[in-house]
N, C-alpha and C. Protein backbone atom coordinates (compact mmCIF):
# COMPACT_ATOMS: atom_id res chain seq x y z
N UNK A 1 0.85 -1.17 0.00
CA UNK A 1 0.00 0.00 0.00
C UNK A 1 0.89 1.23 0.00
N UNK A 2 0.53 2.33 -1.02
CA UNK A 2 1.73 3.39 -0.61
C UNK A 2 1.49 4.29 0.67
N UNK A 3 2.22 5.07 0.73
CA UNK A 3 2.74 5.75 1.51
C UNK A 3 1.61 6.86 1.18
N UNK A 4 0.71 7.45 2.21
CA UNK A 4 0.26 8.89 2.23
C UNK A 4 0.37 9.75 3.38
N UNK A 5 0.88 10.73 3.25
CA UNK A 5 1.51 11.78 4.21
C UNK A 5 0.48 12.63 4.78
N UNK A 6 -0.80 12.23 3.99
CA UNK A 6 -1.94 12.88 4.85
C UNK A 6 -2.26 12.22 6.22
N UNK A 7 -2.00 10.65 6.33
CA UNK A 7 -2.49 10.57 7.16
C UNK A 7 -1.25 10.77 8.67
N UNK A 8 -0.37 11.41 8.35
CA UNK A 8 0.67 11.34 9.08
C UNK A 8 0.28 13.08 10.10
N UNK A 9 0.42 13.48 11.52
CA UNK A 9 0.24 14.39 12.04
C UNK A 9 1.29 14.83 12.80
N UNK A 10 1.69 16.05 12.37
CA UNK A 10 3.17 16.76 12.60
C UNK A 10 3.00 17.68 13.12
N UNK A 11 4.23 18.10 14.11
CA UNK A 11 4.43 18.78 15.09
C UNK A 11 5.38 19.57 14.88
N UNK A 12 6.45 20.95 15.25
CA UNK A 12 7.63 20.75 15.18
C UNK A 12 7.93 20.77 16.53
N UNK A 13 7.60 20.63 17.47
CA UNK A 13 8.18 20.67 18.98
C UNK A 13 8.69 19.45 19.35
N UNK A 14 10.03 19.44 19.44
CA UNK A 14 10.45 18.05 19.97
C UNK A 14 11.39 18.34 21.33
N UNK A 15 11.71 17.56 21.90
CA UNK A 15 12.49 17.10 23.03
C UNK A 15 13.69 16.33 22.87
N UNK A 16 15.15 17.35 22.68
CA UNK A 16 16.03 16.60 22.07
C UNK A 16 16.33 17.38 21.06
N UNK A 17 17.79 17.29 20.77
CA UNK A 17 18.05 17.89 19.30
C UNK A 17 19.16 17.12 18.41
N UNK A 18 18.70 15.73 18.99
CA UNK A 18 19.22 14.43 18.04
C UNK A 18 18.77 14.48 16.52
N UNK A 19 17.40 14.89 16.65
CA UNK A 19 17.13 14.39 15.28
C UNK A 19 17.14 15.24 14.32
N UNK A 20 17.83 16.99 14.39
CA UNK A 20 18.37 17.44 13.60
C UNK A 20 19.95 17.46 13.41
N UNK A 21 20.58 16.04 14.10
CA UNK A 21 22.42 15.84 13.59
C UNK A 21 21.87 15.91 11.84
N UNK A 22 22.81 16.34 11.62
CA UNK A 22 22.96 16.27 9.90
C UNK A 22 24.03 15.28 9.07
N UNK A 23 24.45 14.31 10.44
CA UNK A 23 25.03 13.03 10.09
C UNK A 23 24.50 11.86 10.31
N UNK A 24 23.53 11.75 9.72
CA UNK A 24 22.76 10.41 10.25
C UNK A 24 23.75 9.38 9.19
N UNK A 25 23.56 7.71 10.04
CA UNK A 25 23.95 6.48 9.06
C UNK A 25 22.76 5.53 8.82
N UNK A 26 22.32 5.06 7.92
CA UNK A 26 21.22 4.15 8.09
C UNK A 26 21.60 2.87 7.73
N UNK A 27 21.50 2.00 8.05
CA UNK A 27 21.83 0.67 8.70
C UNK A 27 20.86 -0.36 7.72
N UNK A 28 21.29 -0.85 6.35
CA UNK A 28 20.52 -1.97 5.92
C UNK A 28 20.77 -3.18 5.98
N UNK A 29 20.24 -3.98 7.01
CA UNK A 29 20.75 -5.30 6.91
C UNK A 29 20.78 -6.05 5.86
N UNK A 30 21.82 -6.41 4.94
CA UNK A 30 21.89 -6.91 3.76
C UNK A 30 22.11 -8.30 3.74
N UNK A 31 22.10 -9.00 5.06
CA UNK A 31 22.39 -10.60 5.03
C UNK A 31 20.62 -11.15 5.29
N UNK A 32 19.61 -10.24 5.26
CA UNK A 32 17.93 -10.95 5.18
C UNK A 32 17.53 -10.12 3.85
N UNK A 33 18.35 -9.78 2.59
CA UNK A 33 17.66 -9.47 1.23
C UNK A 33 18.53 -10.31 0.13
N UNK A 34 17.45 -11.14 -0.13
CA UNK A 34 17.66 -11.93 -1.24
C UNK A 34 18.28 -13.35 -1.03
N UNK A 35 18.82 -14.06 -1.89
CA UNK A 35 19.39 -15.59 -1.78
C UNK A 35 20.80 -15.26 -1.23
N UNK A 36 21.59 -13.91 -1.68
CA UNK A 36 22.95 -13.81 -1.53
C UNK A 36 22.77 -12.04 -1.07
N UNK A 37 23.01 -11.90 0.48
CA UNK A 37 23.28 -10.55 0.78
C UNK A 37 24.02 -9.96 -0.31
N UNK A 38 24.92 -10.00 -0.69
CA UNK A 38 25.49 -8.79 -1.61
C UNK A 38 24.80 -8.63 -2.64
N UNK A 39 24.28 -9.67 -3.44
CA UNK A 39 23.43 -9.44 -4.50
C UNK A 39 21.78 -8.37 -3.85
N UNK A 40 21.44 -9.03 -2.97
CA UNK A 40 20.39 -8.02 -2.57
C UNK A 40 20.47 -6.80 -2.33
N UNK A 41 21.65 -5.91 -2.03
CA UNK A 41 22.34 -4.81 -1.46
C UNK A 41 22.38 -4.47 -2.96
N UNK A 42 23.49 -4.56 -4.24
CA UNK A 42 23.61 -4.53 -5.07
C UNK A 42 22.12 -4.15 -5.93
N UNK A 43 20.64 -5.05 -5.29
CA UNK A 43 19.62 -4.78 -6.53
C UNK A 43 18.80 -4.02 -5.78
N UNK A 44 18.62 -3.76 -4.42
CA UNK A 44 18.31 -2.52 -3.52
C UNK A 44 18.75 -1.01 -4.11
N UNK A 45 20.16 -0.85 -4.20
CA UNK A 45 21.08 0.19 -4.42
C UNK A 45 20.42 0.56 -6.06
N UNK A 46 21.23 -0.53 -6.69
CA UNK A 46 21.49 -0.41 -8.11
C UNK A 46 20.09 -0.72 -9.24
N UNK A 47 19.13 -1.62 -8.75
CA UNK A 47 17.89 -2.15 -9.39
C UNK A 47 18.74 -3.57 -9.60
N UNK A 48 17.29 -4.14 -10.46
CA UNK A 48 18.02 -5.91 -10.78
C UNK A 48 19.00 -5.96 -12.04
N UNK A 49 19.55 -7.16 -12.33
CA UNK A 49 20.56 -7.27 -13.27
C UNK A 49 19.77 -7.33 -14.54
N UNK A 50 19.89 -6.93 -15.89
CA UNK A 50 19.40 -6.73 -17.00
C UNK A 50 19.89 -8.12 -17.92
N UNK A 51 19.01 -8.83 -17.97
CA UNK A 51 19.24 -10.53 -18.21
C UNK A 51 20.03 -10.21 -19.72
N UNK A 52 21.30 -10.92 -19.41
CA UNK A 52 22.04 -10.93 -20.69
C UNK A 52 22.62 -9.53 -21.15
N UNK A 53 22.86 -9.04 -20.22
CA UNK A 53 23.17 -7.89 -19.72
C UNK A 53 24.85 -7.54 -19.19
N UNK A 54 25.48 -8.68 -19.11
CA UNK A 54 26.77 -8.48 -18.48
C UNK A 54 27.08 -8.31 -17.10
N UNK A 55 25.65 -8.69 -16.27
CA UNK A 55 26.32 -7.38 -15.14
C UNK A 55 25.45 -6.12 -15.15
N UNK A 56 25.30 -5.80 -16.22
CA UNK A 56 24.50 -4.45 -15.70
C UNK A 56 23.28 -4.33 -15.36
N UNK A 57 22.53 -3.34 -14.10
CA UNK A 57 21.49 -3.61 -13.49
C UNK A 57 20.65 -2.12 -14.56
N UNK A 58 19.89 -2.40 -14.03
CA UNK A 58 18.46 -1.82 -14.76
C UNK A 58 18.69 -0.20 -14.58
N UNK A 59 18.46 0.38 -12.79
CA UNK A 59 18.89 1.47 -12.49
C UNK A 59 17.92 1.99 -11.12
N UNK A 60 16.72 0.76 -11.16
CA UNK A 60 15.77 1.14 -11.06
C UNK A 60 16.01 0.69 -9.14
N UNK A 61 16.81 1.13 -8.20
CA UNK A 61 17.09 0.37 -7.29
C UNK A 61 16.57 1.70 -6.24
N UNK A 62 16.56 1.97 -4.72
CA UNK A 62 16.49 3.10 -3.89
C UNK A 62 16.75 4.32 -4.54
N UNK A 63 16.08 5.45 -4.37
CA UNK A 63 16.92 6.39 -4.91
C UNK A 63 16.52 7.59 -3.73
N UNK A 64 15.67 7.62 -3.15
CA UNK A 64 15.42 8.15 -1.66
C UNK A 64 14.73 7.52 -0.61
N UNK A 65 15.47 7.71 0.64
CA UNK A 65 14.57 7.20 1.79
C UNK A 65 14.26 8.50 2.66
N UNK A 66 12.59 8.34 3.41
CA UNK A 66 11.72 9.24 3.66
C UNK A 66 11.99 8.43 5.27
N UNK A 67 12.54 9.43 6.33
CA UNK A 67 12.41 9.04 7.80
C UNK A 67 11.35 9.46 8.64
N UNK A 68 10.58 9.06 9.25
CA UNK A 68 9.63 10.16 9.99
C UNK A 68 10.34 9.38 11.32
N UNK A 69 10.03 10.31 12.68
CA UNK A 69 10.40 10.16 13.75
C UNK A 69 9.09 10.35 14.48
N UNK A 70 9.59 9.62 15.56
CA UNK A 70 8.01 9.73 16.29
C UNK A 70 8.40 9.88 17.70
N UNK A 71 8.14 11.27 18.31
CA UNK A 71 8.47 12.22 19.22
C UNK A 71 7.31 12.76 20.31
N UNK A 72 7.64 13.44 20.92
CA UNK A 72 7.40 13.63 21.84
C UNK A 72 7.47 15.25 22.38
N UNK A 73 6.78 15.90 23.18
CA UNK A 73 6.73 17.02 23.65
C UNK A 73 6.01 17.39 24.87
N UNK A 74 6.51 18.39 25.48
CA UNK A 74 5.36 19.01 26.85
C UNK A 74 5.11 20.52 26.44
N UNK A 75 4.02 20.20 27.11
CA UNK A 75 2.95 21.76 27.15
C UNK A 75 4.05 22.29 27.85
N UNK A 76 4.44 23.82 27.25
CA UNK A 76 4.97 24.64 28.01
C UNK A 76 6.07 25.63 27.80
N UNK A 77 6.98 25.47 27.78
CA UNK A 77 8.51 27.05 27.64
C UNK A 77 8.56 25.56 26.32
């Protein structure tokens, strides 16, 4: 089902000012995608391999990830 941002309800008051570091790392476990972690990492990243293709993948692989955080706040200063 996709993703709709309507039903999502935002705030900007948070507690903490972790979640504007501007170095985040995100962490894909690549040994539970596919028959062979690297190949799954590889068609995640890159899209799948283009059959008879050499090697070369399609293109069609991640090309942005959308984080929402789910936070917290108090009434008050």
């Amino acid at each position: 089902e996709p993703f709709d941002d309507s039903e999502i309800i935002s705030d900007s008051r948070l507690i903490g000012r972790s979640v504007w570091n501007t170095e985040w790392l995100l962490i894909i476990p690549g040994g539970t995608l596919l028959f062979d972690p690297e190949e799954g990492m590889d068609a995640f990243i890159e899209g799948q391999e283009i059959p008879g293709g050499g090697g070369e993948r399609d293109g069609n692989g991640v090309s942005d990830v959308k984080l929402f955080f789910q936070t917290y706040a108090y009434s008050g200063n």
